[in-house]
Protein backbone atom coordinates (compact mmCIF):
# COMPACT_ATOMS: atom_id res chain seq x y z
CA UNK A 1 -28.23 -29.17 -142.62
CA UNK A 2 -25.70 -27.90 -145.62
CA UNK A 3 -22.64 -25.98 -144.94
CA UNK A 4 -20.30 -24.24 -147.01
CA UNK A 5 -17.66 -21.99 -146.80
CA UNK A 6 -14.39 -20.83 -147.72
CA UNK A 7 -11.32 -19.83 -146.25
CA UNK A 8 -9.08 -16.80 -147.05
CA UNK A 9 -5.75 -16.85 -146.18
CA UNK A 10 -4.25 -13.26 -145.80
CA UNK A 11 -0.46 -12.48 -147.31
CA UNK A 12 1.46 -10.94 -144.18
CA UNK A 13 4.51 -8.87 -143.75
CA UNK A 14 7.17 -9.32 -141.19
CA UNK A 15 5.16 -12.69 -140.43
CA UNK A 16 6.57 -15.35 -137.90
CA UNK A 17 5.50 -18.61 -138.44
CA UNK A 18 5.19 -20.84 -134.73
CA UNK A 19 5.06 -24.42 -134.63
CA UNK A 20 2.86 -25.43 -131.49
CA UNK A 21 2.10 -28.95 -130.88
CA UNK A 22 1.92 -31.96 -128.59
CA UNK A 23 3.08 -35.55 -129.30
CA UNK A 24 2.06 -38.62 -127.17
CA UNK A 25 3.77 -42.22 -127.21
CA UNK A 26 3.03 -44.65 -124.89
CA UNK A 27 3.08 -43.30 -120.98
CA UNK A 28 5.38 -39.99 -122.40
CA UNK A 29 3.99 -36.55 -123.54
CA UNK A 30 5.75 -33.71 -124.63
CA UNK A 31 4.22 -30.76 -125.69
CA UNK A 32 6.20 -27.49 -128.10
CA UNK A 33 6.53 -24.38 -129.12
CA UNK A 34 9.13 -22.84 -131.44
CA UNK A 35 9.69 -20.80 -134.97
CA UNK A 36 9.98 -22.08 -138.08
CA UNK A 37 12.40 -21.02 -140.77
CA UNK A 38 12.85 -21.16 -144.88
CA UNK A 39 15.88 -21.79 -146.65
CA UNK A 40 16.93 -21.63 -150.36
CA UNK A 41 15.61 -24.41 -152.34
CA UNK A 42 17.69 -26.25 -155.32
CA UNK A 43 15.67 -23.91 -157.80
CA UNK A 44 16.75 -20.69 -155.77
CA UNK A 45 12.87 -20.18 -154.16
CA UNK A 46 11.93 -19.81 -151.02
CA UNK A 47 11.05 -22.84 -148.97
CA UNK A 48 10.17 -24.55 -145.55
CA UNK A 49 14.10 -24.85 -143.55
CA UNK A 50 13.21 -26.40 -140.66
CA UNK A 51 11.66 -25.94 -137.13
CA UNK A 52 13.37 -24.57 -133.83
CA UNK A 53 11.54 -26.15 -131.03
CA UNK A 54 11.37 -25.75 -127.23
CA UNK A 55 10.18 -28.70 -126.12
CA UNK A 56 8.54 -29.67 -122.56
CA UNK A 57 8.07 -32.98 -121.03
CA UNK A 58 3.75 -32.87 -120.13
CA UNK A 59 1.16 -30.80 -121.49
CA UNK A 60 0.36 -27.21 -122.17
CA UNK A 61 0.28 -26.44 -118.64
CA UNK A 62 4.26 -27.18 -118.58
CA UNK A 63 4.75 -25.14 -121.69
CA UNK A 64 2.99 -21.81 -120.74
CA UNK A 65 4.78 -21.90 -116.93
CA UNK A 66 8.24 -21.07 -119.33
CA UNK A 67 8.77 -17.57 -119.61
CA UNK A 68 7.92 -16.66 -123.16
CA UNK A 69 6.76 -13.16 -124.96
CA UNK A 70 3.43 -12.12 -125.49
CA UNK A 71 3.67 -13.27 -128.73
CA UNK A 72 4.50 -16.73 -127.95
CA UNK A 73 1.89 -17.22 -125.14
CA UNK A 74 -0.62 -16.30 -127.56
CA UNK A 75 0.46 -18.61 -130.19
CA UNK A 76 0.11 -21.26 -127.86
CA UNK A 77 -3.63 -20.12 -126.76
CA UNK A 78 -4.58 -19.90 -130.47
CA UNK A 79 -3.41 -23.18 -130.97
CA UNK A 80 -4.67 -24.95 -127.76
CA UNK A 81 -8.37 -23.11 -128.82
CA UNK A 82 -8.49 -24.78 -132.34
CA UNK A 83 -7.49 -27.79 -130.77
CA UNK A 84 -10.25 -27.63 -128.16
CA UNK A 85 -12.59 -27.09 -131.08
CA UNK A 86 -11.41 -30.34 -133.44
CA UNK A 87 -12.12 -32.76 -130.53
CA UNK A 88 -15.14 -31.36 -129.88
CA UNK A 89 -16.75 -31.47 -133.28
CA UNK A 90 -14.94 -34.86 -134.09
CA UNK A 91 -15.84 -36.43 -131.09
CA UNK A 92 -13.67 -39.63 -130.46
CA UNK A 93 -10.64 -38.17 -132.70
CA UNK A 94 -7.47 -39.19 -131.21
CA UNK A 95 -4.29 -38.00 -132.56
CA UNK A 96 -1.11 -38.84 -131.34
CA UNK A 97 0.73 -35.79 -133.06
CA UNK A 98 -1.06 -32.65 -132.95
CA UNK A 99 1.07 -29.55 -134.26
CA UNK A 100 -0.99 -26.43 -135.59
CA UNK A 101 0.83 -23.43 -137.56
CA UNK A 102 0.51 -20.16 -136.16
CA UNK A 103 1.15 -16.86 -138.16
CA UNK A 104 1.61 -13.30 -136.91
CA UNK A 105 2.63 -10.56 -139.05
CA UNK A 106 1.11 -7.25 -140.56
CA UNK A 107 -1.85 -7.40 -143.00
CA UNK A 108 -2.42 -5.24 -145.69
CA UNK A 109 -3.28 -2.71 -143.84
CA UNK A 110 -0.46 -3.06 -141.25
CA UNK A 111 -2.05 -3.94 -138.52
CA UNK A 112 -0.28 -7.00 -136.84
CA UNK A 113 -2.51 -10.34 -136.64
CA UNK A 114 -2.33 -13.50 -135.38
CA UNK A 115 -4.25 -16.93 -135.88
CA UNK A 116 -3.75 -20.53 -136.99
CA UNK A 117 -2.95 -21.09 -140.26
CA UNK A 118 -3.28 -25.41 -140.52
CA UNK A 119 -3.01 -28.28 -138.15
CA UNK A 120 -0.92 -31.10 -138.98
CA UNK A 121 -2.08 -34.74 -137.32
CA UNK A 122 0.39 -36.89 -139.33
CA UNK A 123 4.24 -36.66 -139.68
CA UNK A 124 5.40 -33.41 -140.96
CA UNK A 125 8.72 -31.17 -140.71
CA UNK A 126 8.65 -31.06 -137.01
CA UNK A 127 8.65 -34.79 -136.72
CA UNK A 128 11.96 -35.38 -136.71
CA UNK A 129 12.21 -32.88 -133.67
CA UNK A 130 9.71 -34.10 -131.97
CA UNK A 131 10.98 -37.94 -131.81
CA UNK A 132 14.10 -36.23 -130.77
CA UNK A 133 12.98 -34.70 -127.66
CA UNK A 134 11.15 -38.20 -126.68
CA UNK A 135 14.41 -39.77 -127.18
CA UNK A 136 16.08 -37.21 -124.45
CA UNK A 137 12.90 -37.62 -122.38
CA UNK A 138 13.17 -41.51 -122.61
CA UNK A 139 17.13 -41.68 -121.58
CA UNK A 140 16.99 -39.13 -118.83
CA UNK A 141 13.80 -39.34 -116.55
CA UNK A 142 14.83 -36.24 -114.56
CA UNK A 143 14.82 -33.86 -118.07
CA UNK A 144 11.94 -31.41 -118.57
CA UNK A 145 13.00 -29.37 -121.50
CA UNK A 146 15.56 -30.09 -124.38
CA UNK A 147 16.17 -27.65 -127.12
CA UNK A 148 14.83 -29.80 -130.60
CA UNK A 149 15.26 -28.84 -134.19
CA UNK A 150 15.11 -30.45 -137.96
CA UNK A 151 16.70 -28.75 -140.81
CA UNK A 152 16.28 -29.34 -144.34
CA UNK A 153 19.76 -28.47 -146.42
CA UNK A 154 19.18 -28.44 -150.21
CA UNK A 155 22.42 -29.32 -152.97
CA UNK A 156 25.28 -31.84 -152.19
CA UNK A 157 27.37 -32.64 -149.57
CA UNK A 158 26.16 -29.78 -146.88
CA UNK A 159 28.10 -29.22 -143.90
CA UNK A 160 26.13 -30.85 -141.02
CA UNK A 161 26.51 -30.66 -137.24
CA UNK A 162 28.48 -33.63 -135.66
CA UNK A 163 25.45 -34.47 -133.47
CA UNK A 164 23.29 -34.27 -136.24
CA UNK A 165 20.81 -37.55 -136.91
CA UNK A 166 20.08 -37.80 -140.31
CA UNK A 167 16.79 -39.18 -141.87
CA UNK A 168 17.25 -38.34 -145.51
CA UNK A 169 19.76 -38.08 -147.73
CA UNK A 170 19.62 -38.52 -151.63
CA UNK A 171 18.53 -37.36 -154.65
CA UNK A 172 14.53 -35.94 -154.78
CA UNK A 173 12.85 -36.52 -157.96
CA UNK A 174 10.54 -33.73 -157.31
CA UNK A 175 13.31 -30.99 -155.27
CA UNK A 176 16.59 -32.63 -156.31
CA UNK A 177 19.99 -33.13 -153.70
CA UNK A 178 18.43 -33.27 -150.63
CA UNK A 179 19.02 -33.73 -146.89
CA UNK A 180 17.00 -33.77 -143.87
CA UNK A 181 18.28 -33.94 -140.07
CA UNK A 182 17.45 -33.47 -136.81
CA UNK A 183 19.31 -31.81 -133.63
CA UNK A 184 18.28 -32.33 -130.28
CA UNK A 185 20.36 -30.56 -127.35
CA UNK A 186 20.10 -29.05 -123.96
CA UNK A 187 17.61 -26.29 -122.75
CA UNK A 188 18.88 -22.91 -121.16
CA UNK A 189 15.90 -23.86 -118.75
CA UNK A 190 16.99 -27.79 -119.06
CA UNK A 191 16.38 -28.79 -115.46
């Protein structure tokens, strides 16, 4: 049987993009949800900042019992559903990082939308976060949500926070002066 197809991504307005994902290593799990923001690039454009992340220690479950806005609880649905639907037409796939973008915003016609935009199953711009949060999770047994977030600062010498655990920090070929970090901290919920 042939397939084919193709995918059309609309241009939104006011659009929100949500990181939702779920990272497992060894016995822990720890499972997000949080925005994700652009900052000014080296070349003055528009680019990927950084993620904010709320981050739970189990699964989805854990996440939804938070309170969180409509919005939010159906970025997490969306992105649990396309989940669902990868392991179950790549039966056997195990991932051990599963984060899937989720956009809402208005469409051409103004009419807000929602769905997911890509899944990521390798290290991306959330990664730093998310090894962050397993960190807290390791160290303190009793935590069940830490506050987790990776920035990406373009030109030299930025202005970083002390706590701030930096993973890169040179000169780019491709982007130039560069530097990439990662904050993890407590939870308003963190107990």
């Amino acid at each position: 049987m042939s397939r084919s197809g193709v995918v059309v991504e609309e241009n939104l307005s006011d659009v929100t993009t949500y990181s939702i994902g779920q990272v497992r290593v060894a016995d822990q799990v720890a499972t997000y949800c949080g925005t994700q923001f652009m900052t000014t690039n080296n070349r003055g454009a528009e680019v990927y900042g950084g993620s904010d992340l709320t981050v739970v220690r189990g699964g989805f479950d854990a996440l939804l019992a938070l309170p969180l806005s409509e919005e939010v609880a159906l970025a997490i649905d969306q992105a649990r559903s396309y989940d669902a639907a990868a392991s179950e037409c790549f039966e056997g796939l195990y991932a051990s990082r599963r984060n899937y973008d989720v956009a809402q915003g208005r469409d051409g016609a103004g009419s807000w939308v929602s769905g997911v935009l890509e899944q990521s199953w390798r290290l991306g711009g959330a990664s730093g976060a998310e090894i962050g949060a397993l960190e807290a999770f390791r160290a303190d047994p009793s935590l069940k949500i830490v506050r987790a977030m990776t920035r990406e600062v373009y030109g030299e010498a930025p202005e970083l926070p002390p706590d701030a655990v930096v993973y890169y920090s040179g000169v780019d070929d491709s982007v130039g002066a560069l530097t990439k970090y990662a904050l993890t901290e407590p939870h308003a919920h963190a107990r």
